[in-house]
PDB file of N, CA and C in Angstrom:
ATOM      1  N   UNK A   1       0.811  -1.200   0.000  1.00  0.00           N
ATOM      2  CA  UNK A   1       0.000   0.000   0.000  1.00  0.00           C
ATOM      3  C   UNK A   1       0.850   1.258   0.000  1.00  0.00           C
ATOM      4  N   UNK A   2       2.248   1.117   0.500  1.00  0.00           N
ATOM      5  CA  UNK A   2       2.983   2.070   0.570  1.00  0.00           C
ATOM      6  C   UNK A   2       3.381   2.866  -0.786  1.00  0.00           C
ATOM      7  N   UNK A   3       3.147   4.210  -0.783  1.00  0.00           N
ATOM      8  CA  UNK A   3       3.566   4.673  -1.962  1.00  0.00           C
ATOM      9  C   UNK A   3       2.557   4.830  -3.216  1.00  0.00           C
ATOM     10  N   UNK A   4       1.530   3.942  -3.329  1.00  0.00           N
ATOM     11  CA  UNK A   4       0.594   3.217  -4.362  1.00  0.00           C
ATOM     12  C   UNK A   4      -0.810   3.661  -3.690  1.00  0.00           C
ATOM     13  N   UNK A   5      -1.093   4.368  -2.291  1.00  0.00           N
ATOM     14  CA  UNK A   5      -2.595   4.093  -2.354  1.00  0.00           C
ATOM     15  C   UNK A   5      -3.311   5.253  -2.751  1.00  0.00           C
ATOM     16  N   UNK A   6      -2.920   5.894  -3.317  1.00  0.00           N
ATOM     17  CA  UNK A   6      -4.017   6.783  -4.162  1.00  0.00           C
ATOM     18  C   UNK A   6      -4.182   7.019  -5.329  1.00  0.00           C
ATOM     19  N   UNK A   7      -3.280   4.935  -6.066  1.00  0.00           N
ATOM     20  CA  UNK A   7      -3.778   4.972  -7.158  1.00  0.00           C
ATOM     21  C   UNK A   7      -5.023   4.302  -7.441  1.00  0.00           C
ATOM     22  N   UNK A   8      -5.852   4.673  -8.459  1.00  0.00           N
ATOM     23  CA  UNK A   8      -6.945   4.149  -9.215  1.00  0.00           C
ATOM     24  C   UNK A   8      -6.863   3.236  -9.770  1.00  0.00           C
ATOM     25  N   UNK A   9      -5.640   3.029 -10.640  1.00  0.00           N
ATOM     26  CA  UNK A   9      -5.200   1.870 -11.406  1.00  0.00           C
ATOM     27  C   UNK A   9      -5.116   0.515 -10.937  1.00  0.00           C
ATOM     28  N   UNK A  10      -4.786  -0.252 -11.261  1.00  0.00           N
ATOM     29  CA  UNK A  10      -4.156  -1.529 -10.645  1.00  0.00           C
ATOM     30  C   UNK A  10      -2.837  -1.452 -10.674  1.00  0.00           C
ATOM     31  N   UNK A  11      -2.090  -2.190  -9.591  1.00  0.00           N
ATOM     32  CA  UNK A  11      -0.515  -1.521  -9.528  1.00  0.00           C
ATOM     33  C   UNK A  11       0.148  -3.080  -9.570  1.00  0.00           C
ATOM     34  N   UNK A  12       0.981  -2.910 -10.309  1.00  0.00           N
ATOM     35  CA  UNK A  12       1.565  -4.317 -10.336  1.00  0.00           C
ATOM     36  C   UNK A  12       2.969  -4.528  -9.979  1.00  0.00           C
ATOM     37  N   UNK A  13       3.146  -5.358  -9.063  1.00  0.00           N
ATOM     38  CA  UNK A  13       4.576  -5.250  -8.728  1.00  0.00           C
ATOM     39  C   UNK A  13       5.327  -6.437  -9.662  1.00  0.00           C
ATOM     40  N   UNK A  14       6.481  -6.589  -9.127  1.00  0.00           N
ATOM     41  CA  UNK A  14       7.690  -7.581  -9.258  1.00  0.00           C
ATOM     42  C   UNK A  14       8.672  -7.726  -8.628  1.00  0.00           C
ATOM     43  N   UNK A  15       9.005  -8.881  -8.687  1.00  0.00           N
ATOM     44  CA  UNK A  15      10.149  -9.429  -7.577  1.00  0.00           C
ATOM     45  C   UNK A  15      11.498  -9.548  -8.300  1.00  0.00           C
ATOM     46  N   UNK A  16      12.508  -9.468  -8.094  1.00  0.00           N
ATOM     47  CA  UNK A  16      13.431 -10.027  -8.971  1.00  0.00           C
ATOM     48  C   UNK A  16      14.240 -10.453  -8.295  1.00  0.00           C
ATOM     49  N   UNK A  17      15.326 -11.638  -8.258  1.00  0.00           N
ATOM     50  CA  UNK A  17      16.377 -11.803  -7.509  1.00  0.00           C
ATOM     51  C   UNK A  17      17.138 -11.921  -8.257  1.00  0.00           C
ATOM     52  N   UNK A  18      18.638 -11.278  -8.248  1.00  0.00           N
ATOM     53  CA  UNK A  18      20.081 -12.228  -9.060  1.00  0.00           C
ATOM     54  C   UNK A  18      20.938 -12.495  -8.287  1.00  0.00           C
ATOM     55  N   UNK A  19      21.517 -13.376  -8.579  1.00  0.00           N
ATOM     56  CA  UNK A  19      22.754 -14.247  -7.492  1.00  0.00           C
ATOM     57  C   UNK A  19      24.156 -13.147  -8.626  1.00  0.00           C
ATOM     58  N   UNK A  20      24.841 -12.720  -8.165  1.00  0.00           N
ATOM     59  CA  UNK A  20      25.409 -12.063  -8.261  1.00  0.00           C
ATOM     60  C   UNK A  20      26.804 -12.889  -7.905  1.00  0.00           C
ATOM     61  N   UNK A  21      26.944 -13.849  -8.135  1.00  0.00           N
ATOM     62  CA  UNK A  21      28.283 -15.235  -7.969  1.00  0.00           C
ATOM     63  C   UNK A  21      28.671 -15.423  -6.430  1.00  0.00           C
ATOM     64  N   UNK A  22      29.861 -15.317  -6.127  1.00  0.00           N
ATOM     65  CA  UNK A  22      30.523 -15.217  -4.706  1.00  0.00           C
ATOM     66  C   UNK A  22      29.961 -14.511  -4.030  1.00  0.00           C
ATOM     67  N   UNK A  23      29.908 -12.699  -4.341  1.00  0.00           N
ATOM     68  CA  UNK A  23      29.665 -11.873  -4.024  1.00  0.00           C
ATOM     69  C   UNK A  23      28.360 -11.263  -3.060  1.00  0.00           C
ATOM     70  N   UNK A  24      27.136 -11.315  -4.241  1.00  0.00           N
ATOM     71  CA  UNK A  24      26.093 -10.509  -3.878  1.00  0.00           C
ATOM     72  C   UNK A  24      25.045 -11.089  -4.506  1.00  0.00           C
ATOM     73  N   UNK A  25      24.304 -10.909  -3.627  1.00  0.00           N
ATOM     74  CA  UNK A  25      22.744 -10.965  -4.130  1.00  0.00           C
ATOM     75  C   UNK A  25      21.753  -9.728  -4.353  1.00  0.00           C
ATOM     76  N   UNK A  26      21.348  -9.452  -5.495  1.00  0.00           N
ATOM     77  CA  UNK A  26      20.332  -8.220  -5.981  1.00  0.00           C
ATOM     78  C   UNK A  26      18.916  -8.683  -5.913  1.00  0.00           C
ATOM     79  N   UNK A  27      17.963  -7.581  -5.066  1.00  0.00           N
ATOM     80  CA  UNK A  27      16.707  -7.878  -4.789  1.00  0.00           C
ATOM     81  C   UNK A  27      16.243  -6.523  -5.014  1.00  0.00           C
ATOM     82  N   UNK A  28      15.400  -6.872  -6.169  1.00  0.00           N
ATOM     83  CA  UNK A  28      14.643  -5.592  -6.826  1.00  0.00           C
ATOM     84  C   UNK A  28      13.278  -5.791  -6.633  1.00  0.00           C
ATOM     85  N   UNK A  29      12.371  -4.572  -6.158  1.00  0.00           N
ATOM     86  CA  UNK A  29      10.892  -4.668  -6.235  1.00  0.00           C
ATOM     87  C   UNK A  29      10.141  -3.554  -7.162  1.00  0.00           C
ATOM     88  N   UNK A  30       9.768  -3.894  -8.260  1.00  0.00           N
ATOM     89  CA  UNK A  30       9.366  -2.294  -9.201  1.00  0.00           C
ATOM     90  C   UNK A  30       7.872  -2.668  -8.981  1.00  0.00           C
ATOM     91  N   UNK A  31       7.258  -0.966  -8.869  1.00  0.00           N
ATOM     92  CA  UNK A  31       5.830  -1.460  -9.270  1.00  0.00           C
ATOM     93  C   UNK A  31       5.779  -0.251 -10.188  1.00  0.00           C
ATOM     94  N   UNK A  32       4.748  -0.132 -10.856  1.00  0.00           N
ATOM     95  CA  UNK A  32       4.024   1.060 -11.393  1.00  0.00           C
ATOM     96  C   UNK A  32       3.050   2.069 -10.626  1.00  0.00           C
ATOM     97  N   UNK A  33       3.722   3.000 -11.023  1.00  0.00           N
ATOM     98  CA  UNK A  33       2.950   4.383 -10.034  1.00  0.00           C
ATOM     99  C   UNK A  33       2.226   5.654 -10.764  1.00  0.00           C
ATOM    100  N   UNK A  34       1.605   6.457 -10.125  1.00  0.00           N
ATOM    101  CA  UNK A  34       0.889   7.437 -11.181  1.00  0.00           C
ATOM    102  C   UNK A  34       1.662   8.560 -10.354  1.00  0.00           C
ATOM    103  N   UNK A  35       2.506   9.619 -11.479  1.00  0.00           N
ATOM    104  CA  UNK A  35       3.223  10.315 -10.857  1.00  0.00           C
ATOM    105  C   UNK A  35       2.522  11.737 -10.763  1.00  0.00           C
ATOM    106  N   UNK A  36       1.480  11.806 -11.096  1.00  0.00           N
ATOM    107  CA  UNK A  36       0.354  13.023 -11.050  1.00  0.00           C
ATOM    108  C   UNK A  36       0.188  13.376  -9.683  1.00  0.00           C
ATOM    109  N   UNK A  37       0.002  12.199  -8.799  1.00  0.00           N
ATOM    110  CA  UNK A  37      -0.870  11.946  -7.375  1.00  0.00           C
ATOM    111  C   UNK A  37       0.849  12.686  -6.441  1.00  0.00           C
ATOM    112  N   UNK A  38       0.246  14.034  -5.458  1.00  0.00           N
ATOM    113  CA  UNK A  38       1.482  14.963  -4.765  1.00  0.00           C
ATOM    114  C   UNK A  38       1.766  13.399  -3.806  1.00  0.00           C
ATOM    115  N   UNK A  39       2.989  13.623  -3.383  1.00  0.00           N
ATOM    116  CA  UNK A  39       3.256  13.191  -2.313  1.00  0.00           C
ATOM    117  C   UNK A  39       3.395  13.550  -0.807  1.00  0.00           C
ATOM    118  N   UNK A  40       3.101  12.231  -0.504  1.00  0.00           N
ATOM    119  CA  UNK A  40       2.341  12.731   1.458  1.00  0.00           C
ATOM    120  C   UNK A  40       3.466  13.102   2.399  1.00  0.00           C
ATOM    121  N   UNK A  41       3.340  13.805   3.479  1.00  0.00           N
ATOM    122  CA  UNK A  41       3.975  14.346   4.288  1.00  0.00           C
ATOM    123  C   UNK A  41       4.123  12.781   4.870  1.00  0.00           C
ATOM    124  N   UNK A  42       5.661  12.884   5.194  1.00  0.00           N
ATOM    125  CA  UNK A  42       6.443  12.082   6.432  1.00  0.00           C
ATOM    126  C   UNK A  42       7.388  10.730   5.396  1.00  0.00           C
ATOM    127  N   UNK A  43       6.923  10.906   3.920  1.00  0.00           N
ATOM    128  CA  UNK A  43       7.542   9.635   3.221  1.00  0.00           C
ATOM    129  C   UNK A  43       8.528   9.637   3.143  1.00  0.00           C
ATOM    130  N   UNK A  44       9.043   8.696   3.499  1.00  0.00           N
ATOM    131  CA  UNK A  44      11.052   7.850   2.902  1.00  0.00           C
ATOM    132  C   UNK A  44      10.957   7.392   4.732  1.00  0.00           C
ATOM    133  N   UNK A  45      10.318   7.681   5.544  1.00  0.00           N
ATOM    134  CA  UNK A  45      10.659   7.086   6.971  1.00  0.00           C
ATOM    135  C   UNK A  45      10.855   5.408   6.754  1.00  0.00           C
ATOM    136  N   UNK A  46      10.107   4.656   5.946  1.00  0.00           N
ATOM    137  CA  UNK A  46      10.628   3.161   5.997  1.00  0.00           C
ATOM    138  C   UNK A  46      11.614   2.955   5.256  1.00  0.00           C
ATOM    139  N   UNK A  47      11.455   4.044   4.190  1.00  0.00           N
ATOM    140  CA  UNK A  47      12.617   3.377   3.472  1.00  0.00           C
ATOM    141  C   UNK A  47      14.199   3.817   4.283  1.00  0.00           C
ATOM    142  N   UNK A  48      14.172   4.579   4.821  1.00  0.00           N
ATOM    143  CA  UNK A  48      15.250   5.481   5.826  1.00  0.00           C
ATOM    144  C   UNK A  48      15.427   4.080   7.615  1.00  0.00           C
ATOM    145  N   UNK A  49      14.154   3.613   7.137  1.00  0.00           N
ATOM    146  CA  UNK A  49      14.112   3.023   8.455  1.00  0.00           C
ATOM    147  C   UNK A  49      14.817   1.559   7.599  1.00  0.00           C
ATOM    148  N   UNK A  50      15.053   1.023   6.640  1.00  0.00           N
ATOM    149  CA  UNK A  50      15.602  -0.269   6.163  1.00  0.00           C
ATOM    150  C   UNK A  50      16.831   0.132   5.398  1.00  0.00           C
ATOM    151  N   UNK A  51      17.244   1.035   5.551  1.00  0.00           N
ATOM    152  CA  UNK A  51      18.913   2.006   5.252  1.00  0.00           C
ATOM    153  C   UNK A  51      19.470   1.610   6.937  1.00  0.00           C
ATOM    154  N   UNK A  52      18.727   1.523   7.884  1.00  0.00           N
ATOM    155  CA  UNK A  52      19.428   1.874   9.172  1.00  0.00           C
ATOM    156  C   UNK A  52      19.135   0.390   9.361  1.00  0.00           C
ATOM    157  N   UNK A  53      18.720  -0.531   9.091  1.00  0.00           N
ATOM    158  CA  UNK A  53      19.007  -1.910   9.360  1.00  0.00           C
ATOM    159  C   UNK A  53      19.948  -2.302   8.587  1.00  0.00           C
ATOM    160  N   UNK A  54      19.952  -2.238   7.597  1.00  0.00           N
ATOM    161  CA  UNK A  54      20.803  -2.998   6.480  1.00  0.00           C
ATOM    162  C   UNK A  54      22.665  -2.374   6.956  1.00  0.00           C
ATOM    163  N   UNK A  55      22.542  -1.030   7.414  1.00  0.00           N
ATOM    164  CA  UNK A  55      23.682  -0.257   8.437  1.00  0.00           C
ATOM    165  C   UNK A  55      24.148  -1.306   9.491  1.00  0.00           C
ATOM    166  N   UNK A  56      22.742  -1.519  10.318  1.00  0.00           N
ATOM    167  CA  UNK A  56      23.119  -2.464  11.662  1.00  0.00           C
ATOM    168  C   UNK A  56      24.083  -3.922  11.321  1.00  0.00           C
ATOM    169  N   UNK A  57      22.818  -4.262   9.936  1.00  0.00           N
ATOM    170  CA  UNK A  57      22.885  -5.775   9.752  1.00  0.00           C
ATOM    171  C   UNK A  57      24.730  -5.739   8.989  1.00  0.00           C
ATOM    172  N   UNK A  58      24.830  -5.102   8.142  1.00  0.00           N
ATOM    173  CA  UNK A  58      26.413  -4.800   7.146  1.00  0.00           C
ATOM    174  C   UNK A  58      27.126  -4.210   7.177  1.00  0.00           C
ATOM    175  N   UNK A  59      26.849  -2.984   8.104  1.00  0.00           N
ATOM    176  CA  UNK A  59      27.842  -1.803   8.541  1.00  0.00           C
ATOM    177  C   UNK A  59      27.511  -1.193   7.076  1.00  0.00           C
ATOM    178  N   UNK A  60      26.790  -1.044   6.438  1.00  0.00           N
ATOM    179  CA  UNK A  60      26.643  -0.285   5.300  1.00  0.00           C
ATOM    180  C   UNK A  60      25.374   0.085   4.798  1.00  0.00           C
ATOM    181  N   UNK A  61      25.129   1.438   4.967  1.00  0.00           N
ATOM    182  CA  UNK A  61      23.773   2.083   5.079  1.00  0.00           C
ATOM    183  C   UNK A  61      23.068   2.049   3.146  1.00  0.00           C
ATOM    184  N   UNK A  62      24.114   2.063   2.125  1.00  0.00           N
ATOM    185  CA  UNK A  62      23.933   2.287   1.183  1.00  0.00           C
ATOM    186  C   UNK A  62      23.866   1.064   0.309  1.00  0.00           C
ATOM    187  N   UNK A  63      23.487  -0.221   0.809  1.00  0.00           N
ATOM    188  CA  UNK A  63      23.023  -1.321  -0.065  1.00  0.00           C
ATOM    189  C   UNK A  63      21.412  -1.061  -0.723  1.00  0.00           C
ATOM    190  N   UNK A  64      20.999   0.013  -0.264  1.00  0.00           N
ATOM    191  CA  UNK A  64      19.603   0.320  -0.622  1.00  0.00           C
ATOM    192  C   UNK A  64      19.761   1.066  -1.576  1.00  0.00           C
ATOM    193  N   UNK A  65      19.048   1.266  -2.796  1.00  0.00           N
ATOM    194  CA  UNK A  65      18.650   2.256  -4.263  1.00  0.00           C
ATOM    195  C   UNK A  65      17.219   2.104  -4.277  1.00  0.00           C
ATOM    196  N   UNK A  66      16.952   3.609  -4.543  1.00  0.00           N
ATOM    197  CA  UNK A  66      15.690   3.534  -5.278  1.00  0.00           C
ATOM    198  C   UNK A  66      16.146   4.667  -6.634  1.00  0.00           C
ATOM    199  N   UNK A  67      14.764   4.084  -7.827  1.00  0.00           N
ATOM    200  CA  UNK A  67      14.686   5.255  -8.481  1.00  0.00           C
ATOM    201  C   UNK A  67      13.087   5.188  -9.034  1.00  0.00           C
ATOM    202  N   UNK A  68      13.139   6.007  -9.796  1.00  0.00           N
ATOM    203  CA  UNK A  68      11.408   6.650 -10.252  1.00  0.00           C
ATOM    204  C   UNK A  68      11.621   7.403 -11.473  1.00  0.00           C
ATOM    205  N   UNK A  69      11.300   6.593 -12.737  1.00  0.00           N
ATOM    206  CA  UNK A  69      11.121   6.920 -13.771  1.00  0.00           C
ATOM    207  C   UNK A  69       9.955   6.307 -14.912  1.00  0.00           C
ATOM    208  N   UNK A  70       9.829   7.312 -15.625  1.00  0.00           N
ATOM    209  CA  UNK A  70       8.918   6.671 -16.417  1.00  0.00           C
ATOM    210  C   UNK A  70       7.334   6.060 -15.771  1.00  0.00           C
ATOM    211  N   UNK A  71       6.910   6.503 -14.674  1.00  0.00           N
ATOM    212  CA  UNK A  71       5.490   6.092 -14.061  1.00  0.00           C
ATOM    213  C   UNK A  71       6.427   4.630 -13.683  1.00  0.00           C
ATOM    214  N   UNK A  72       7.316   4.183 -13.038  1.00  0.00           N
ATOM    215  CA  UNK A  72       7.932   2.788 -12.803  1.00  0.00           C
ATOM    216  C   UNK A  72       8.673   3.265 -11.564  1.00  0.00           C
ATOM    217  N   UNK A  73       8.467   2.859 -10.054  1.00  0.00           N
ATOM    218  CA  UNK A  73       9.787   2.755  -9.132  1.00  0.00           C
ATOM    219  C   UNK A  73       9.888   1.644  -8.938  1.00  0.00           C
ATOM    220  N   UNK A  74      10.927   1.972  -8.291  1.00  0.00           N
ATOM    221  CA  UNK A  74      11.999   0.300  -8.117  1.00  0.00           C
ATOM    222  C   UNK A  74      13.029   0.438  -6.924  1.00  0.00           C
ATOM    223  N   UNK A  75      13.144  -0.469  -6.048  1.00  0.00           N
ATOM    224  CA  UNK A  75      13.504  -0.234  -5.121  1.00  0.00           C
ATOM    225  C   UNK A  75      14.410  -1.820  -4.908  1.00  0.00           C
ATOM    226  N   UNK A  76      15.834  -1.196  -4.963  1.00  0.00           N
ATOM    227  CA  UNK A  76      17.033  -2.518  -4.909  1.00  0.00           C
ATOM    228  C   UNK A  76      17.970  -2.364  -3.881  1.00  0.00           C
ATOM    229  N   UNK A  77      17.703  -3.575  -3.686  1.00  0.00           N
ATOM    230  CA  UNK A  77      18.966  -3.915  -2.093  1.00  0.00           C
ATOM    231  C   UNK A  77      19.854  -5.162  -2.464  1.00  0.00           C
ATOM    232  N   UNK A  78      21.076  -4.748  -2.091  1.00  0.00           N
ATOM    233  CA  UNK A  78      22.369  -5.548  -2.488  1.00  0.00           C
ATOM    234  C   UNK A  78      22.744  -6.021  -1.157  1.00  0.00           C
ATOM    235  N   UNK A  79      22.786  -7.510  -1.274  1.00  0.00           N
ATOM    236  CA  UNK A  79      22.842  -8.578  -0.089  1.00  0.00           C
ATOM    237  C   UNK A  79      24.105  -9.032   0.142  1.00  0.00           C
ATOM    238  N   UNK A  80      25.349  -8.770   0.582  1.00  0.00           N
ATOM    239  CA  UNK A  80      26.693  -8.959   0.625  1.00  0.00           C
ATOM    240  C   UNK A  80      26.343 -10.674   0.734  1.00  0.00           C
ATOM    241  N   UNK A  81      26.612 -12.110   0.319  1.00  0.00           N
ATOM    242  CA  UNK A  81      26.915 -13.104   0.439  1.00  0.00           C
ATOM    243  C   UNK A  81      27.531 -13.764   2.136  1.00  0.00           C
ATOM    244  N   UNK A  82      28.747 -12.974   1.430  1.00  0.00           N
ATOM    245  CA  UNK A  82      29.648 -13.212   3.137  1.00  0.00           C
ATOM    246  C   UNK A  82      29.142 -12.941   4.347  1.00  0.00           C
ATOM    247  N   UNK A  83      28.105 -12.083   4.420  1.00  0.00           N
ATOM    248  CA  UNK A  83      27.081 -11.917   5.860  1.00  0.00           C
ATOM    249  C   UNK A  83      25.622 -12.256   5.853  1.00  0.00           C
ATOM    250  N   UNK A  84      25.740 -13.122   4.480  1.00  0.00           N
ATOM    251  CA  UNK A  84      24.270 -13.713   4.277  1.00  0.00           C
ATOM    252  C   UNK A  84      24.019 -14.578   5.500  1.00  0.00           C
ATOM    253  N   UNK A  85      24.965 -15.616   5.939  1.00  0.00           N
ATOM    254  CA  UNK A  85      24.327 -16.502   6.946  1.00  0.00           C
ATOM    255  C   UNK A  85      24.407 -16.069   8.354  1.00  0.00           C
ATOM    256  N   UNK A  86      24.920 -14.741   8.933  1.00  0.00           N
ATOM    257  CA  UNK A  86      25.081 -14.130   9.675  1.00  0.00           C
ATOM    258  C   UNK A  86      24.001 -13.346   9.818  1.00  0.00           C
ATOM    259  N   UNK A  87      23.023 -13.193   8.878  1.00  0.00           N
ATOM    260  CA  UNK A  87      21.868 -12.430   8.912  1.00  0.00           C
ATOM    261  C   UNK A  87      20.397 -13.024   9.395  1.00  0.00           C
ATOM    262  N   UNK A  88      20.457 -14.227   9.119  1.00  0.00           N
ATOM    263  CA  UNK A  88      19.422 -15.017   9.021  1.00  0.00           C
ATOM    264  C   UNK A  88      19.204 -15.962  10.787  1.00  0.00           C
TER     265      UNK A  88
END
């Protein structure tokens, strides 16, 4: 509902995962948005609030991206491997 509820449309998301070899794992979520609709007072607090876990969890606040183009956001987090089983 976040982000999406004052669309009319139907909003469709997606999941994506890539194994990224040794390294990393990429976890992308895009949905489609209507960029007409203003945005609400107090937004980016979760996304600000899963910057400060992913900090706790990796010591690195910046495994999180978003962007917003084209009526499309997308929101990707890069999973270091080496602290994958340390996470779980």
């Amino acid at each position: 509902k976040h982000g999406v509820q004052s669309s009319n449309a139907p909003v469709v998301m997606h999941l994506d995962i890539k194994d990224h070899g040794n390294e990393t794992v990429l976890l992308s979520i895009t949905n489609n948005y209507d960029s007409s609709y203003l945005r609400f007072k107090g937004e980016g607090v979760g996304l600000e609030n899963i910057r400060n876990r992913l900090r706790l969890i990796y010591g690195n606040g910046r495994l999180l991206s978003i962007s917003a183009a084209d009526n499309t956001f997308t929101a990707s987090i890069i999973i270091p491997k080496r602290d994958l089983q340390n996470a779980i």
